[in-house]
PDB file of N, CA and C in Angstrom:
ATOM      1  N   UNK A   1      -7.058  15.524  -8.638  1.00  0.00           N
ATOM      2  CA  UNK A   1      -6.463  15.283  -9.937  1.00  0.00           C
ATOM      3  C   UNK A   1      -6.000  13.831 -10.004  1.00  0.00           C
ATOM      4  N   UNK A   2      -6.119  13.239 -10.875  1.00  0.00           N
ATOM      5  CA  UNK A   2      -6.419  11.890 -10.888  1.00  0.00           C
ATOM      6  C   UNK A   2      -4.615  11.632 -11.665  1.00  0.00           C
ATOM      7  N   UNK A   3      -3.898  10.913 -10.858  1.00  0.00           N
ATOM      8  CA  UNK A   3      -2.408  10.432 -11.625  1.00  0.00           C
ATOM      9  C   UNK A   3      -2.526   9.545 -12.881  1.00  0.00           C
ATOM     10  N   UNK A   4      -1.987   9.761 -14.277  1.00  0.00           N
ATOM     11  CA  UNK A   4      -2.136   8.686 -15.102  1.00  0.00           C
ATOM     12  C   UNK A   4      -0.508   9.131 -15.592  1.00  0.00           C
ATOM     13  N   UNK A   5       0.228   8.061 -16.108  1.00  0.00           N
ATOM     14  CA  UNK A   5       1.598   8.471 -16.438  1.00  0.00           C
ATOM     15  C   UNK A   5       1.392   8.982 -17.736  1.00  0.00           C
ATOM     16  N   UNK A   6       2.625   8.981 -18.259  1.00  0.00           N
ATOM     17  CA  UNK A   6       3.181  10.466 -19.377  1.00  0.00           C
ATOM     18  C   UNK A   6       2.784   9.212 -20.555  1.00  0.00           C
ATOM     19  N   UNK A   7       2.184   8.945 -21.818  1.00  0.00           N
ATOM     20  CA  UNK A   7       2.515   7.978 -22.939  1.00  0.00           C
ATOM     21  C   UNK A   7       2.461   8.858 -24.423  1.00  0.00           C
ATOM     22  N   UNK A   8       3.229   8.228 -25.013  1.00  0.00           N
ATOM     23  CA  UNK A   8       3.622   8.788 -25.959  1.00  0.00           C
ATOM     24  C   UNK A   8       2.505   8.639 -27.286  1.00  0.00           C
ATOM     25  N   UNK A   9       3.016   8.945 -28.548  1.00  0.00           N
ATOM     26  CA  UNK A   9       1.812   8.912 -29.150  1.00  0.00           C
ATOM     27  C   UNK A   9       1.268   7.213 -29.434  1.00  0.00           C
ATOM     28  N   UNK A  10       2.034   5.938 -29.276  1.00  0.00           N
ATOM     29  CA  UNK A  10       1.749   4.868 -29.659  1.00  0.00           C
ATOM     30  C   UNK A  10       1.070   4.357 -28.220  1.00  0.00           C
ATOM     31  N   UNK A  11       0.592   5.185 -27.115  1.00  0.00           N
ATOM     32  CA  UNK A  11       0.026   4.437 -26.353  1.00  0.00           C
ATOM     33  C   UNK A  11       1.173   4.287 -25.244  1.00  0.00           C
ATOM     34  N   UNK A  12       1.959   4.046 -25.139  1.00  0.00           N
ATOM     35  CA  UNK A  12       3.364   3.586 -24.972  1.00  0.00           C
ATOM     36  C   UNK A  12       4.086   4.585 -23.815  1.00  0.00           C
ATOM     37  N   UNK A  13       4.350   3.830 -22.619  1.00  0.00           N
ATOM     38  CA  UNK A  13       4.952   5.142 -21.304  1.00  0.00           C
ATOM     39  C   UNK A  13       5.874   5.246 -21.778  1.00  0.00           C
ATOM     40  N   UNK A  14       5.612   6.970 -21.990  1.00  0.00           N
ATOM     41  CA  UNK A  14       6.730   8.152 -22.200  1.00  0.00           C
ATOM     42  C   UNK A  14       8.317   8.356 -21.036  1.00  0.00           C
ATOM     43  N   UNK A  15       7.502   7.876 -19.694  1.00  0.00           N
ATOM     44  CA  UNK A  15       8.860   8.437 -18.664  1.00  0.00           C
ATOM     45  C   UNK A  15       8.626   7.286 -17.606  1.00  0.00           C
ATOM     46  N   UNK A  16       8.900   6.332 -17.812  1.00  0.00           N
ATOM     47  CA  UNK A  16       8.818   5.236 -17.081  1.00  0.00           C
ATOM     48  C   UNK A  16       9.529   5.678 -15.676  1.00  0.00           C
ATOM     49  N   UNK A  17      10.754   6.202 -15.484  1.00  0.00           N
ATOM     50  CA  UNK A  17      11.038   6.569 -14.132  1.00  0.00           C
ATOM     51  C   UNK A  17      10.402   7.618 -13.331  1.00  0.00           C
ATOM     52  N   UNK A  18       9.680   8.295 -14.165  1.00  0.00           N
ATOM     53  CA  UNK A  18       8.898   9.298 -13.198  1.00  0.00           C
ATOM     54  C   UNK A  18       7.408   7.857 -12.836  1.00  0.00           C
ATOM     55  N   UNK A  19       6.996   7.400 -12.949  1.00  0.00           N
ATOM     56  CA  UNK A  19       6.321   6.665 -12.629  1.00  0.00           C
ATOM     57  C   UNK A  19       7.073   5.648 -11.576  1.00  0.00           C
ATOM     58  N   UNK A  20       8.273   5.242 -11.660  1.00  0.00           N
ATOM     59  CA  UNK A  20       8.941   4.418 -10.560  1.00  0.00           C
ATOM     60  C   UNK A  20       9.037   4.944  -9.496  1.00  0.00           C
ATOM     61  N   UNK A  21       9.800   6.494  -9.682  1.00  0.00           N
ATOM     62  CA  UNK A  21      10.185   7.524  -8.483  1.00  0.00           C
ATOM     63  C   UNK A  21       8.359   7.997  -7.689  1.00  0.00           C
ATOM     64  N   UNK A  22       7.490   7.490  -8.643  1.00  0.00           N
ATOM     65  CA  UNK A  22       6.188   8.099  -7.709  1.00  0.00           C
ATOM     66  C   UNK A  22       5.941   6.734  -7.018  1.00  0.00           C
ATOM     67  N   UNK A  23       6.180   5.093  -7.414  1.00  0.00           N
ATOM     68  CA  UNK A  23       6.526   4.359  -6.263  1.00  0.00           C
ATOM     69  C   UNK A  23       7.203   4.096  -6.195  1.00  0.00           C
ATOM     70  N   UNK A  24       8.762   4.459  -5.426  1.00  0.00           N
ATOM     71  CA  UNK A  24       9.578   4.502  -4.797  1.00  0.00           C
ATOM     72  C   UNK A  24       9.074   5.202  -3.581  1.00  0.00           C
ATOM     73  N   UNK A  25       8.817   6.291  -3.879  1.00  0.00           N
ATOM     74  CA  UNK A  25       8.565   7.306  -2.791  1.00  0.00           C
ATOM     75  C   UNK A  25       6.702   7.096  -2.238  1.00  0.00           C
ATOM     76  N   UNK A  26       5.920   6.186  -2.780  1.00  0.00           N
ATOM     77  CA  UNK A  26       4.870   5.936  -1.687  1.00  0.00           C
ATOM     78  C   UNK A  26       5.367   4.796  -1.624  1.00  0.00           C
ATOM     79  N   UNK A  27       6.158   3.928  -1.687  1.00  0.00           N
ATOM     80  CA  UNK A  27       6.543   2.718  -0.729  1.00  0.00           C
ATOM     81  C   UNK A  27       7.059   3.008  -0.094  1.00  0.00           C
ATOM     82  N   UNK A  28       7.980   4.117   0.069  1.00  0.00           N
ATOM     83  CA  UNK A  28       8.685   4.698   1.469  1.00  0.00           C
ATOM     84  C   UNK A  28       7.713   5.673   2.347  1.00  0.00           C
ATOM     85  N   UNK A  29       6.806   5.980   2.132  1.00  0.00           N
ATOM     86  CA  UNK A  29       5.988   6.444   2.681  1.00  0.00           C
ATOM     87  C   UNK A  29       5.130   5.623   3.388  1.00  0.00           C
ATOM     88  N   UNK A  30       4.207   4.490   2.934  1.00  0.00           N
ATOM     89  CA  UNK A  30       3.877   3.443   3.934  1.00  0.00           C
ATOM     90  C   UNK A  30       4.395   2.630   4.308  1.00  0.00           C
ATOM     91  N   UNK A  31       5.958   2.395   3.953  1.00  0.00           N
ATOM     92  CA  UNK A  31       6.317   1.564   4.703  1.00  0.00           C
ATOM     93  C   UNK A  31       7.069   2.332   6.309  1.00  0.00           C
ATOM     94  N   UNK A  32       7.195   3.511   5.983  1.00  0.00           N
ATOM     95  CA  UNK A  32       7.829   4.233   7.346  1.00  0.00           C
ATOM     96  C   UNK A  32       6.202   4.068   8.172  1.00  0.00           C
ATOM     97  N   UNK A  33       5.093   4.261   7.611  1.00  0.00           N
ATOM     98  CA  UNK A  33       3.918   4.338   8.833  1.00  0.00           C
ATOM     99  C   UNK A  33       3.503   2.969   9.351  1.00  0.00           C
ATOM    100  N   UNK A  34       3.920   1.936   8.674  1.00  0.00           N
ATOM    101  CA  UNK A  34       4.189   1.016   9.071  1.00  0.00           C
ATOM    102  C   UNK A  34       4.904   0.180  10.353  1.00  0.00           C
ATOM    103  N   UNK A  35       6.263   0.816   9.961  1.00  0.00           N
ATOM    104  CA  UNK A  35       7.270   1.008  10.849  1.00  0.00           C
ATOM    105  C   UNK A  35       6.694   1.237  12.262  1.00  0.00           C
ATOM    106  N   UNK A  36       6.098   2.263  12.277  1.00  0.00           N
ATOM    107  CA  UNK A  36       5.309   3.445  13.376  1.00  0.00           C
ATOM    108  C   UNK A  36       4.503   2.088  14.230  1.00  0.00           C
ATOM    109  N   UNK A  37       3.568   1.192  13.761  1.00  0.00           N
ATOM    110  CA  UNK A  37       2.350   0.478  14.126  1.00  0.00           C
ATOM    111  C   UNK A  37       1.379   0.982  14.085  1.00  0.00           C
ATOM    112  N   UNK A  38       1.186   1.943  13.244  1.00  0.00           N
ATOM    113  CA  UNK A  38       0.068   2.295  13.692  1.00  0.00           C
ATOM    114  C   UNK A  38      -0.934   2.501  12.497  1.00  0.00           C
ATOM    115  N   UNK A  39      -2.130   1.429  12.637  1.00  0.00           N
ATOM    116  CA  UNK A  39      -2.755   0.579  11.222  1.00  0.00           C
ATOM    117  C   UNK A  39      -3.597   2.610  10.675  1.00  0.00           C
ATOM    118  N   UNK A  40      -4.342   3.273  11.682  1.00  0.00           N
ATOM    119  CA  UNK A  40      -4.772   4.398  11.107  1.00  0.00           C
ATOM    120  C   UNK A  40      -4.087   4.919  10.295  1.00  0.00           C
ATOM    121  N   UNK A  41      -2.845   5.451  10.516  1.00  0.00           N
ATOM    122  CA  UNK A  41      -1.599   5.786  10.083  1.00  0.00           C
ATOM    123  C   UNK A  41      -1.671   5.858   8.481  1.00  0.00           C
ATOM    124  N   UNK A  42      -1.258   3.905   8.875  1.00  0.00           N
ATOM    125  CA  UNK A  42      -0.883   3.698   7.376  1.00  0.00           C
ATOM    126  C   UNK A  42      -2.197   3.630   6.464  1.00  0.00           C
ATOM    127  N   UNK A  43      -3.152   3.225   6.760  1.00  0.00           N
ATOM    128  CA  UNK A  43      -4.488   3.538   6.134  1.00  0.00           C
ATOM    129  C   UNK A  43      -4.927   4.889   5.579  1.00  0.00           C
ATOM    130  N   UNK A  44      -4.603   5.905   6.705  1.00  0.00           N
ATOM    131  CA  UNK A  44      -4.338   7.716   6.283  1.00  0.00           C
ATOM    132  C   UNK A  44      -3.424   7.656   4.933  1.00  0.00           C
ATOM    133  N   UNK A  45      -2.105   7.270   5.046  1.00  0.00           N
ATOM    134  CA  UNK A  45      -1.026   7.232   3.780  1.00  0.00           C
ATOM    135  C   UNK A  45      -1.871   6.739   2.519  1.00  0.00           C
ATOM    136  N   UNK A  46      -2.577   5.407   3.121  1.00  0.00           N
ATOM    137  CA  UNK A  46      -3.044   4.613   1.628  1.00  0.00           C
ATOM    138  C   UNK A  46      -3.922   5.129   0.723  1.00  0.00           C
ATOM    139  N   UNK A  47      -4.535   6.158   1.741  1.00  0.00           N
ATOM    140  CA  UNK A  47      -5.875   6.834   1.002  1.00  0.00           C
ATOM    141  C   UNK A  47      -5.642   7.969   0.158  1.00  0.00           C
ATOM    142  N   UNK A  48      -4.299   8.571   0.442  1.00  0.00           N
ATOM    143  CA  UNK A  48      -3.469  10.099   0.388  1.00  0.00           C
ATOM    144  C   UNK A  48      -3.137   9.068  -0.997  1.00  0.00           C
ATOM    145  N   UNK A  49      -1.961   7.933  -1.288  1.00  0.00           N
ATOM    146  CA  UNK A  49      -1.640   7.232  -2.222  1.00  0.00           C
ATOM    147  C   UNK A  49      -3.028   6.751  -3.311  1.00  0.00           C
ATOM    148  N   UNK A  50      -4.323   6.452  -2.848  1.00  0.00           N
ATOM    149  CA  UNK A  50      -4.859   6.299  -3.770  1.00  0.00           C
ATOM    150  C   UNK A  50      -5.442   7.472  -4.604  1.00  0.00           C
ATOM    151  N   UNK A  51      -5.593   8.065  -3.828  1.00  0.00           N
ATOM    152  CA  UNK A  51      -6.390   9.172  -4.086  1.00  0.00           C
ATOM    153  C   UNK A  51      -5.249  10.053  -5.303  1.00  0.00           C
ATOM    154  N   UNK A  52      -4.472  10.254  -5.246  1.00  0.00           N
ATOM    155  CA  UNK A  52      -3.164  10.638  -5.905  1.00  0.00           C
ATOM    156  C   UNK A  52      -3.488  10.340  -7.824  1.00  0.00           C
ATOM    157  N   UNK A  53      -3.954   8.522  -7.677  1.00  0.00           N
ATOM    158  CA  UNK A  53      -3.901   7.888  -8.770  1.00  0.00           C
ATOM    159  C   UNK A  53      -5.522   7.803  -9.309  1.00  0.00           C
ATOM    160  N   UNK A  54      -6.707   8.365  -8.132  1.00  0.00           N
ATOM    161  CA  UNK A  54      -7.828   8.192  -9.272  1.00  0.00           C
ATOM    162  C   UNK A  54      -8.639   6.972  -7.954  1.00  0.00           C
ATOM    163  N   UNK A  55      -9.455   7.520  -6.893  1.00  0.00           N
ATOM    164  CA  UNK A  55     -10.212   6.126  -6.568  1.00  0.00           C
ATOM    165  C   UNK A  55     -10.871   5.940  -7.717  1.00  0.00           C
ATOM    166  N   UNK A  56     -11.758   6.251  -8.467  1.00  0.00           N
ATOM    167  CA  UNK A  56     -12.580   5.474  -9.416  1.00  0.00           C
ATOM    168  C   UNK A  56     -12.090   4.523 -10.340  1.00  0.00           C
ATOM    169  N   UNK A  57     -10.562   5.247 -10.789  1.00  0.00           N
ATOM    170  CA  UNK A  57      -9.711   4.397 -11.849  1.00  0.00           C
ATOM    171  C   UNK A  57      -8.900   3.471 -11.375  1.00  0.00           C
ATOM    172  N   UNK A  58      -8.838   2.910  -9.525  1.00  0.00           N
ATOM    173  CA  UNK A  58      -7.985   2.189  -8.829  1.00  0.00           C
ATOM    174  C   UNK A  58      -9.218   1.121  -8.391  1.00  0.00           C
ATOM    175  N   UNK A  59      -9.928   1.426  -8.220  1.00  0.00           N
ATOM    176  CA  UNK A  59     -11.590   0.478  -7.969  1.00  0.00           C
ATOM    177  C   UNK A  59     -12.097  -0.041  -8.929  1.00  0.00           C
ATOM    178  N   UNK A  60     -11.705   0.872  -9.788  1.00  0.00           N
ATOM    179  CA  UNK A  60     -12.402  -0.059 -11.363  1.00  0.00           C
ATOM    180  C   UNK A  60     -11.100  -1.252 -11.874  1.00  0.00           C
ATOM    181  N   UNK A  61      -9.956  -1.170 -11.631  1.00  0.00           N
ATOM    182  CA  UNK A  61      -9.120  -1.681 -11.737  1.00  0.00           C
ATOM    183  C   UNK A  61      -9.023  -3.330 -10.758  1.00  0.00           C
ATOM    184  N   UNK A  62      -9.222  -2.497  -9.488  1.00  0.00           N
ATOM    185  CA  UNK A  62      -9.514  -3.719  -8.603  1.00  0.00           C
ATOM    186  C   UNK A  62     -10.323  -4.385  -8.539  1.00  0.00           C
ATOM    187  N   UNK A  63     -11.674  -3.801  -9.284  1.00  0.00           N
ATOM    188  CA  UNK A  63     -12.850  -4.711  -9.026  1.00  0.00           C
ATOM    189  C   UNK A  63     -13.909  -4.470  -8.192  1.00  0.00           C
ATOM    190  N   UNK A  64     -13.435  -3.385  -7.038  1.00  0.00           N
ATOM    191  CA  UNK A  64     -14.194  -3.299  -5.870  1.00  0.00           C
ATOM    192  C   UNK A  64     -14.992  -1.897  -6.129  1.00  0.00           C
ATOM    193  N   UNK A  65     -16.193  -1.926  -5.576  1.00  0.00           N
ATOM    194  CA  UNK A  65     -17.065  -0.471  -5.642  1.00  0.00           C
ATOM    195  C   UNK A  65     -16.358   1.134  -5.076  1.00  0.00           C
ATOM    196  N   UNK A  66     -16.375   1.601  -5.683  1.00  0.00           N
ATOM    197  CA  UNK A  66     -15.677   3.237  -5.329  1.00  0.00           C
ATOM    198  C   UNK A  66     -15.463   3.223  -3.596  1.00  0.00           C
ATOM    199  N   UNK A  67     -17.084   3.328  -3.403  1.00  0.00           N
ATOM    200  CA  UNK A  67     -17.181   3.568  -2.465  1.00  0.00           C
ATOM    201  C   UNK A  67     -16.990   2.946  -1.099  1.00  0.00           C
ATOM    202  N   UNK A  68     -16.975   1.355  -1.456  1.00  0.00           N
ATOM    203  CA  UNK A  68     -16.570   0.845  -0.343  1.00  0.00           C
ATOM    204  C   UNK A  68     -15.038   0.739  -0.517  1.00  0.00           C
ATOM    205  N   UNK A  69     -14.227   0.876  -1.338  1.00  0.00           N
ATOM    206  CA  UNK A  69     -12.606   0.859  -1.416  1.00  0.00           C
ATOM    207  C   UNK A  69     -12.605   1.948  -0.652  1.00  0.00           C
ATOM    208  N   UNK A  70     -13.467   2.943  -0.779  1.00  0.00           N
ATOM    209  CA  UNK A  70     -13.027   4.430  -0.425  1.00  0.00           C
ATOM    210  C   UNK A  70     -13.320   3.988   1.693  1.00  0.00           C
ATOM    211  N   UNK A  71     -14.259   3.657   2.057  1.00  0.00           N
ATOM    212  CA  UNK A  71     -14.809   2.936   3.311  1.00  0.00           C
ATOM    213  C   UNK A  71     -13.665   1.859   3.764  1.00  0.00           C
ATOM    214  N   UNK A  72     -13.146   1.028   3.390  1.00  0.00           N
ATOM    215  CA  UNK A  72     -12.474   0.197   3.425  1.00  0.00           C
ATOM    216  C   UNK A  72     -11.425   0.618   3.849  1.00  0.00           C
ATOM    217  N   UNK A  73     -10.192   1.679   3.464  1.00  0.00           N
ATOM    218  CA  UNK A  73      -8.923   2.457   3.459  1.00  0.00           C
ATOM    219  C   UNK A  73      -9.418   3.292   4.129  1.00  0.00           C
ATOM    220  N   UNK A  74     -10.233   3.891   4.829  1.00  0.00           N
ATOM    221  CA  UNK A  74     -10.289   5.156   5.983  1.00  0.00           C
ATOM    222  C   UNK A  74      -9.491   4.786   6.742  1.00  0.00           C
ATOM    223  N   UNK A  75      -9.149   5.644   7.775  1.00  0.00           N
ATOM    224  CA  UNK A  75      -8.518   5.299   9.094  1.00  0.00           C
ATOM    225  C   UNK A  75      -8.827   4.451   9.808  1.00  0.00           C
ATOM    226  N   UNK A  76     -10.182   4.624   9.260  1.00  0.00           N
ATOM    227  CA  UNK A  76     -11.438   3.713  10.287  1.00  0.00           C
ATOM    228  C   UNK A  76     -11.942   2.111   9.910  1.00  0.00           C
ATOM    229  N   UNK A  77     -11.153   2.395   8.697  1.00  0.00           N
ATOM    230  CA  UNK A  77     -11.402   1.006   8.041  1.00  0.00           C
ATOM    231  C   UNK A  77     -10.576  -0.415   8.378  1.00  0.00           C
ATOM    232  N   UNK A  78     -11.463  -1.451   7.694  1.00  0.00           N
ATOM    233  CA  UNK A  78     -10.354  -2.679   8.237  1.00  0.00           C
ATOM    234  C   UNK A  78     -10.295  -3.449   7.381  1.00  0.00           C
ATOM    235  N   UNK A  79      -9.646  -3.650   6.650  1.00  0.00           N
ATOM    236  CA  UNK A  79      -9.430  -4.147   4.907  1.00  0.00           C
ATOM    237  C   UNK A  79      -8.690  -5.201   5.124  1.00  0.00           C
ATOM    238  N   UNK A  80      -9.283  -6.252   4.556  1.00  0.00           N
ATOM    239  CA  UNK A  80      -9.191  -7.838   4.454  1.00  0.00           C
ATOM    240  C   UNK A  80      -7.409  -7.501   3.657  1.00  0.00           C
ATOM    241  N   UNK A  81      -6.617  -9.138   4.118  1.00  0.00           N
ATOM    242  CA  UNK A  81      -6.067  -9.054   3.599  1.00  0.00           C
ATOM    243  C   UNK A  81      -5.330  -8.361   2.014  1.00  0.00           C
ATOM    244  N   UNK A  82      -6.951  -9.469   1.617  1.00  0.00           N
ATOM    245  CA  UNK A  82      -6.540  -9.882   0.455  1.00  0.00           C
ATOM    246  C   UNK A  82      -6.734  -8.624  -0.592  1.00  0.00           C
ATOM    247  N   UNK A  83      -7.608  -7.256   0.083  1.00  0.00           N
ATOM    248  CA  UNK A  83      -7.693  -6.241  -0.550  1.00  0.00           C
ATOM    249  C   UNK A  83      -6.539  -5.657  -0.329  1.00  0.00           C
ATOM    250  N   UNK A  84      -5.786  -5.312   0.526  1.00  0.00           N
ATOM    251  CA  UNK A  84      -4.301  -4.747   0.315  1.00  0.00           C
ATOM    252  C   UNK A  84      -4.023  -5.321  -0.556  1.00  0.00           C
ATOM    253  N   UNK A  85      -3.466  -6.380  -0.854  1.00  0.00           N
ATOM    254  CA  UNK A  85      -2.636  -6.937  -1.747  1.00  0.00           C
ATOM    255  C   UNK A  85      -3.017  -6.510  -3.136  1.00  0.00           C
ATOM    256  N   UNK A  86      -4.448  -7.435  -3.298  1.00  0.00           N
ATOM    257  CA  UNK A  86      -4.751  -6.482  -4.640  1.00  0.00           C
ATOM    258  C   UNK A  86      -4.491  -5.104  -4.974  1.00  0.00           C
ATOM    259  N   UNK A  87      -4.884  -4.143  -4.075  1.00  0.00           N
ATOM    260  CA  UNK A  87      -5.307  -3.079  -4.136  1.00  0.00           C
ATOM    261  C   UNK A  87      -3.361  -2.314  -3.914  1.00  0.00           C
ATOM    262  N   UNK A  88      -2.884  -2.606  -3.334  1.00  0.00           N
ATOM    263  CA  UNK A  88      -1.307  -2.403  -3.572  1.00  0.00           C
ATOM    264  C   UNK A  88      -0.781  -3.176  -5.086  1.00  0.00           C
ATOM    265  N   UNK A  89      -0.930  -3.961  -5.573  1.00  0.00           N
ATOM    266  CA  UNK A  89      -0.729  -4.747  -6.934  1.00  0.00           C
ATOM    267  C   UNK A  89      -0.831  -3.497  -8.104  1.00  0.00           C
ATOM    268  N   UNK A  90      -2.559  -3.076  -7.707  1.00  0.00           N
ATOM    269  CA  UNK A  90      -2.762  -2.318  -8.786  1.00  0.00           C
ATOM    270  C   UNK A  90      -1.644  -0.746  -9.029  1.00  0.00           C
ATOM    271  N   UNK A  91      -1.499  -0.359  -7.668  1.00  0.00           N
ATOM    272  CA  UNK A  91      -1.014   0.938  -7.660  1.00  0.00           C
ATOM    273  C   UNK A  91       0.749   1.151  -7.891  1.00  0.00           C
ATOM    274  N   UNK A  92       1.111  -0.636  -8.186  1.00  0.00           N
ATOM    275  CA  UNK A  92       2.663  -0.602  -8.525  1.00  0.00           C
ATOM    276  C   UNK A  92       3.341  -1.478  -7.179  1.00  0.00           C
ATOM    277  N   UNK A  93       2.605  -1.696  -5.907  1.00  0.00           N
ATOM    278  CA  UNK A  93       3.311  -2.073  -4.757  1.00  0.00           C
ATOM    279  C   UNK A  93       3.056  -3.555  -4.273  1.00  0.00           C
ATOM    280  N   UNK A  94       3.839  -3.992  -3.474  1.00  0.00           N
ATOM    281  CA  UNK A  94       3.305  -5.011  -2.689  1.00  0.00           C
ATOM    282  C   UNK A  94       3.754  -4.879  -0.797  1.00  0.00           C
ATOM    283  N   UNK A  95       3.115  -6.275  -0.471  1.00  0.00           N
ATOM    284  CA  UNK A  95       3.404  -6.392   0.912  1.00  0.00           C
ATOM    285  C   UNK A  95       5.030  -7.077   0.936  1.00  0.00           C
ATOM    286  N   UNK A  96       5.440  -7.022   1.662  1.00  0.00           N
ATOM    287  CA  UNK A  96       6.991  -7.411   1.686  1.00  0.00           C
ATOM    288  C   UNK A  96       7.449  -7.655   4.121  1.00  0.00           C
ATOM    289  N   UNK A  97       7.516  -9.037   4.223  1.00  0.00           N
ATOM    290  CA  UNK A  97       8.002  -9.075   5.430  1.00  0.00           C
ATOM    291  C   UNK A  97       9.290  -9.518   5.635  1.00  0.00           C
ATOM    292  N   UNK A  98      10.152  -8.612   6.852  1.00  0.00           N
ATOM    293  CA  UNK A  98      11.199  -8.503   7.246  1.00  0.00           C
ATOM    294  C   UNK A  98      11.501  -8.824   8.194  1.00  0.00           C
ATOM    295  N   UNK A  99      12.565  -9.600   9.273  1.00  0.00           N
ATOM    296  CA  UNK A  99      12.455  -9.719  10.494  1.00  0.00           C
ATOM    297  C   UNK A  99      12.858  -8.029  11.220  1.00  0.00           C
ATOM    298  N   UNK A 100      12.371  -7.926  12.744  1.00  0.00           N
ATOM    299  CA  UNK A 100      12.423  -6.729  13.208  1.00  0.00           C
ATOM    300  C   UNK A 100      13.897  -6.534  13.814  1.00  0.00           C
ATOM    301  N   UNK A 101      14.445  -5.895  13.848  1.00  0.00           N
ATOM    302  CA  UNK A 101      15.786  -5.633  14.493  1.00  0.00           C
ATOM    303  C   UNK A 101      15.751  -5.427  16.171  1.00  0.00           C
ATOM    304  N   UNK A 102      16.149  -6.384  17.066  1.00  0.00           N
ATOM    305  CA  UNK A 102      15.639  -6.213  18.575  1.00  0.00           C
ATOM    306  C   UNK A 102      17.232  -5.883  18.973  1.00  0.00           C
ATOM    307  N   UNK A 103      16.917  -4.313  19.283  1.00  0.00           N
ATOM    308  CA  UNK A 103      18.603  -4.263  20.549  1.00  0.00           C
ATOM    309  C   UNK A 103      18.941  -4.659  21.771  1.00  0.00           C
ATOM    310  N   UNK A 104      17.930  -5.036  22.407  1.00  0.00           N
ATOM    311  CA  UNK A 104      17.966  -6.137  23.529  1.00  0.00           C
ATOM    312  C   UNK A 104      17.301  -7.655  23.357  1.00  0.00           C
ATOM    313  N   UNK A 105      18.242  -8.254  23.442  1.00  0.00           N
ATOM    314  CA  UNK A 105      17.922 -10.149  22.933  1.00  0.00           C
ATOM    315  C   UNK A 105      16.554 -10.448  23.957  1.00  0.00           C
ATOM    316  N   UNK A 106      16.862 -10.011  24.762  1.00  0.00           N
ATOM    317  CA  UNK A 106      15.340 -10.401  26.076  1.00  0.00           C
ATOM    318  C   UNK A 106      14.183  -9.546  25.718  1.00  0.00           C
ATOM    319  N   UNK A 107      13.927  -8.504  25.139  1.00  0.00           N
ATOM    320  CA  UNK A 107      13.311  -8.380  23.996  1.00  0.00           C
ATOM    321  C   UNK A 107      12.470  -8.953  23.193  1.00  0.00           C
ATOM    322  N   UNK A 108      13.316 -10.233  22.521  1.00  0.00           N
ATOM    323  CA  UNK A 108      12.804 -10.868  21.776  1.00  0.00           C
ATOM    324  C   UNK A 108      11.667 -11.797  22.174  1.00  0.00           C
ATOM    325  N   UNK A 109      10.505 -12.215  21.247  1.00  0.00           N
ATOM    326  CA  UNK A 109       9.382 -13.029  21.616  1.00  0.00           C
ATOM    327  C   UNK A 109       9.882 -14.143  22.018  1.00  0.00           C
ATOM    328  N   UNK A 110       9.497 -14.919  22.852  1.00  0.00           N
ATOM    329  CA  UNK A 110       9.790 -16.289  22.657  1.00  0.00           C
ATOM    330  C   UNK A 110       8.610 -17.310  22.165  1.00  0.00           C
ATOM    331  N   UNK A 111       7.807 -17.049  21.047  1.00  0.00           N
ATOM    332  CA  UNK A 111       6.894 -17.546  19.996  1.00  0.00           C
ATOM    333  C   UNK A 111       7.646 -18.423  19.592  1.00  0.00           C
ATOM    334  N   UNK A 112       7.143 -19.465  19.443  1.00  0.00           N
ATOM    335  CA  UNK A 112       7.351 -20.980  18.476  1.00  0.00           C
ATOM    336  C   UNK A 112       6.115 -21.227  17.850  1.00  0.00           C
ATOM    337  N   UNK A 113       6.250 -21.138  16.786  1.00  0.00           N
ATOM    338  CA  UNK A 113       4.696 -21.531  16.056  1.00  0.00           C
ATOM    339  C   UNK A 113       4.481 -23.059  15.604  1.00  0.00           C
ATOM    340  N   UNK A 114       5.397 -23.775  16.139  1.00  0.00           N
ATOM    341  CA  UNK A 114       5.549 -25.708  15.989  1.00  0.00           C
ATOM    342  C   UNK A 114       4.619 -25.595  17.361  1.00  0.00           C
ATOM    343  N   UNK A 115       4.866 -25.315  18.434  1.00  0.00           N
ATOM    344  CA  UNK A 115       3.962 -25.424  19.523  1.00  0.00           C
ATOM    345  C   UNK A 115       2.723 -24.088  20.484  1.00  0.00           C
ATOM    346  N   UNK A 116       2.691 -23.380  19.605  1.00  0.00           N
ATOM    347  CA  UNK A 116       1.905 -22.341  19.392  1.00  0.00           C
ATOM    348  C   UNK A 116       0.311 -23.033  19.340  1.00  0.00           C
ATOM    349  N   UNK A 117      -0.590 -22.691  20.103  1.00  0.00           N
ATOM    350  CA  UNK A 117      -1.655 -23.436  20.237  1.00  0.00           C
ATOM    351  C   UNK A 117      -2.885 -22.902  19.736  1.00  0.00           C
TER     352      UNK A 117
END
């Protein structure tokens, strides 16, 4: 069943928060599989999330062929940046980075990307 929100008779969204609360709750959903590391994971979530809203009507949106969006987001897939982004854009979301919370300081990387080679 393909997600399209509630609009009223002028065209016009009827329940704008039921459309927020459906991303609210898949941004908390890939962002916890995220959390996890584990890229299948969140690729499993993304496909469960597109699929929710319509691959044909999220591919036609993005630009990209059904079928390779659908290839692309498998578990098995390995999707260029720049298709997340789009492809999160369309469905209401984006990418968003945070630093990680380390409870032991020795832990921490000691990466410098001024001398990073």
């Amino acid at each position: 069943m393909e997600w399209r929100p509630k609009m009223n008779t002028d065209g016009e969204l009827n329940d704008c928060f039921e459309q927020q609360d459906w991303n609210d709750n898949d941004a908390a959903l890939l962002d916890r599989t995220l959390r996890q590391q584990d890229s299948s994971a969140f690729l499993k979530e993304l496909t469960a999330v597109v699929r929710a809203r319509g691959f044909m009507s999220v591919a036609q949106q993005t630009g990209l062929n059904r079928t390779w969006l659908y290839r692309s987001i498998s578990p098995s897939g390995n999707p260029r940046l720049c298709t997340l982004i789009t492809l999160l854009s369309v469905i209401g979301l984006r990418l968003s980075v945070a630093p990680v919370a380390v409870d032991h300081p020795a832990e921490q990387l000691s990466y410098d990307p001024y001398t990073a080679g």
